[in-house]
C-alpha atoms as a PDB file:
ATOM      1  CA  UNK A   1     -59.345 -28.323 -40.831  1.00  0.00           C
ATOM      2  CA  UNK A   2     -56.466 -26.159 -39.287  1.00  0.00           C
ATOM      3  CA  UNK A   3     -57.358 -24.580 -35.969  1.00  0.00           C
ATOM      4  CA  UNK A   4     -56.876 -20.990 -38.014  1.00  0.00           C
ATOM      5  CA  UNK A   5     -60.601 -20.658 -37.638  1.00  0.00           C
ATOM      6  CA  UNK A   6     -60.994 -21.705 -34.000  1.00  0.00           C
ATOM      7  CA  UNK A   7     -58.051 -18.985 -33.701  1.00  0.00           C
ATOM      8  CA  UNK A   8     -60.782 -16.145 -35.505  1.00  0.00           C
ATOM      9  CA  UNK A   9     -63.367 -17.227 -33.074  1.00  0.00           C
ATOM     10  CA  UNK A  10     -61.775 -16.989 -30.017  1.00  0.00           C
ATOM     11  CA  UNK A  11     -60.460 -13.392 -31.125  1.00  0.00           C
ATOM     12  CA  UNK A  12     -63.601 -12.244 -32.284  1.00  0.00           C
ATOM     13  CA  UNK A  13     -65.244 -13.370 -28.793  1.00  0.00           C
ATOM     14  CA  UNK A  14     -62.697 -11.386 -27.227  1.00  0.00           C
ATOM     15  CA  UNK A  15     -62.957  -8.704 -29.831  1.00  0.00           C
ATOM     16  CA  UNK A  16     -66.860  -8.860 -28.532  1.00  0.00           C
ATOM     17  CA  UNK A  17     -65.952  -8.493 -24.443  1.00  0.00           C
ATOM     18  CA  UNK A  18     -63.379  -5.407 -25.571  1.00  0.00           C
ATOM     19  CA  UNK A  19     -66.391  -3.654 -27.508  1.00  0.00           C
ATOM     20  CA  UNK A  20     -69.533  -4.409 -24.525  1.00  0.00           C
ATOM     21  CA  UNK A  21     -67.097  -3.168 -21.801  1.00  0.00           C
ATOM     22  CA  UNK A  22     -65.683  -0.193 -23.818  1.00  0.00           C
ATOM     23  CA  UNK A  23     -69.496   0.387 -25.370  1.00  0.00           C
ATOM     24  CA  UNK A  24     -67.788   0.966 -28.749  1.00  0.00           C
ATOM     25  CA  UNK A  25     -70.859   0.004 -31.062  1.00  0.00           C
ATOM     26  CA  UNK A  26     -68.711  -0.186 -34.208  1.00  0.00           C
ATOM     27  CA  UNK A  27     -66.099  -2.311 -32.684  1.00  0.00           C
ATOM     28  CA  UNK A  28     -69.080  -4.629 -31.563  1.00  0.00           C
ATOM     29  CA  UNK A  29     -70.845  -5.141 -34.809  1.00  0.00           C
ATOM     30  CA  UNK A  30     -67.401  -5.801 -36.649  1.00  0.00           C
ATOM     31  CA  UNK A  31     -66.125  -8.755 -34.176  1.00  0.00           C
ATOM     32  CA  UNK A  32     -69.663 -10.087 -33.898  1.00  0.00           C
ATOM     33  CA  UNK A  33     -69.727 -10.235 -37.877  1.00  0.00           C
ATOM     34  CA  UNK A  34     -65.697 -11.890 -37.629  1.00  0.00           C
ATOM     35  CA  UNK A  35     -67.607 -14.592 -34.722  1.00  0.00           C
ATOM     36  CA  UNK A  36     -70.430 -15.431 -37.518  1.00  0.00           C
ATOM     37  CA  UNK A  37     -68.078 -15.557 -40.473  1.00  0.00           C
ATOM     38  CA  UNK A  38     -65.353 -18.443 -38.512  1.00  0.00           C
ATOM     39  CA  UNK A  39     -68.801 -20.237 -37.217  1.00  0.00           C
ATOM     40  CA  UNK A  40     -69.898 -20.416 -40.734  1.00  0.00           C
ATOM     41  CA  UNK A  41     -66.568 -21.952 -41.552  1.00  0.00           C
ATOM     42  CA  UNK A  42     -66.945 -24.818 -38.758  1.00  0.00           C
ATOM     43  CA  UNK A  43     -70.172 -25.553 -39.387  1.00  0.00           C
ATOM     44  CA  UNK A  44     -68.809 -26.512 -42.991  1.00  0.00           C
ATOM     45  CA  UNK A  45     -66.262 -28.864 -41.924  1.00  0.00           C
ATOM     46  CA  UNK A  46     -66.785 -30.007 -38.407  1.00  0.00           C
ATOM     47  CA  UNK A  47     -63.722 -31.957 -36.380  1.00  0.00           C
ATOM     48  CA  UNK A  48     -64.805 -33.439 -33.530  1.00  0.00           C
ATOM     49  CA  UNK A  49     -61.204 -33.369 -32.134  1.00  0.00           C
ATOM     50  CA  UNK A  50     -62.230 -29.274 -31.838  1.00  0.00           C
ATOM     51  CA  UNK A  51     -65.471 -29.806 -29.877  1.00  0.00           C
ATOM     52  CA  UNK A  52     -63.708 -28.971 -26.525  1.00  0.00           C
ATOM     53  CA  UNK A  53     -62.212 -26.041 -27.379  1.00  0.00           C
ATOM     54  CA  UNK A  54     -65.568 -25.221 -29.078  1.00  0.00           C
ATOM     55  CA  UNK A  55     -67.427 -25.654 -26.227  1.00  0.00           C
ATOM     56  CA  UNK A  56     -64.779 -23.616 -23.801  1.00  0.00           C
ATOM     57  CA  UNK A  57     -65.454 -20.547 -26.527  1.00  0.00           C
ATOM     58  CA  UNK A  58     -69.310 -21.328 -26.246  1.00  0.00           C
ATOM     59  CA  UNK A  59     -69.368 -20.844 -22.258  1.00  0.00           C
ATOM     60  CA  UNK A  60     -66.731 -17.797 -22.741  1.00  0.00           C
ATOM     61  CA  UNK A  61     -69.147 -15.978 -25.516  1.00  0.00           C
ATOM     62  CA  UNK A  62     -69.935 -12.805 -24.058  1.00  0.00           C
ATOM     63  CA  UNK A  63     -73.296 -12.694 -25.920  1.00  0.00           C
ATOM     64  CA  UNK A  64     -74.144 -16.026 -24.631  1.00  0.00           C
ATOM     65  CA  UNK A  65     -76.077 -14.931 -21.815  1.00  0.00           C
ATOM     66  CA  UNK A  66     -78.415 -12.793 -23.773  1.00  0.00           C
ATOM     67  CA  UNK A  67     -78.987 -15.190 -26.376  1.00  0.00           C
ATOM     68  CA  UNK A  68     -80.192 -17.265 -24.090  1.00  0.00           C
END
């Protein structure tokens, strides 16, 4: 696995903070869909040499909280 969809998630998640502090609904449902989409791809081929950097994107989700 190349880190190309580690890369997706961590823009998505920031694509995510962008569209909760700008309240841009569109913009919100697009980079949560982009977050799902490179998750789906990791859970296909996990690497546990990514589970850091997983993890640091976990705590940084800005959903996280209400998920909870």
């Amino acid at each position: 696995m190349t880190t190309e969809p580690l890369q997706r998630l961590a823009t998505a998640l920031e694509g995510e903070r962008q569209a909760l502090v700008h309240n841009d609904v569109p913009a919100l449902v697009q980079a949560t869909s982009d977050k799902l989409a490179a998750l789906r791809e990791l859970e296909m081929a996990p690497d546990l040499a990514y589970a850091e950097r997983l993890r640091e994107l976990a705590e940084n989700n800005p959903l996280g909280d209400y998920l909870r």
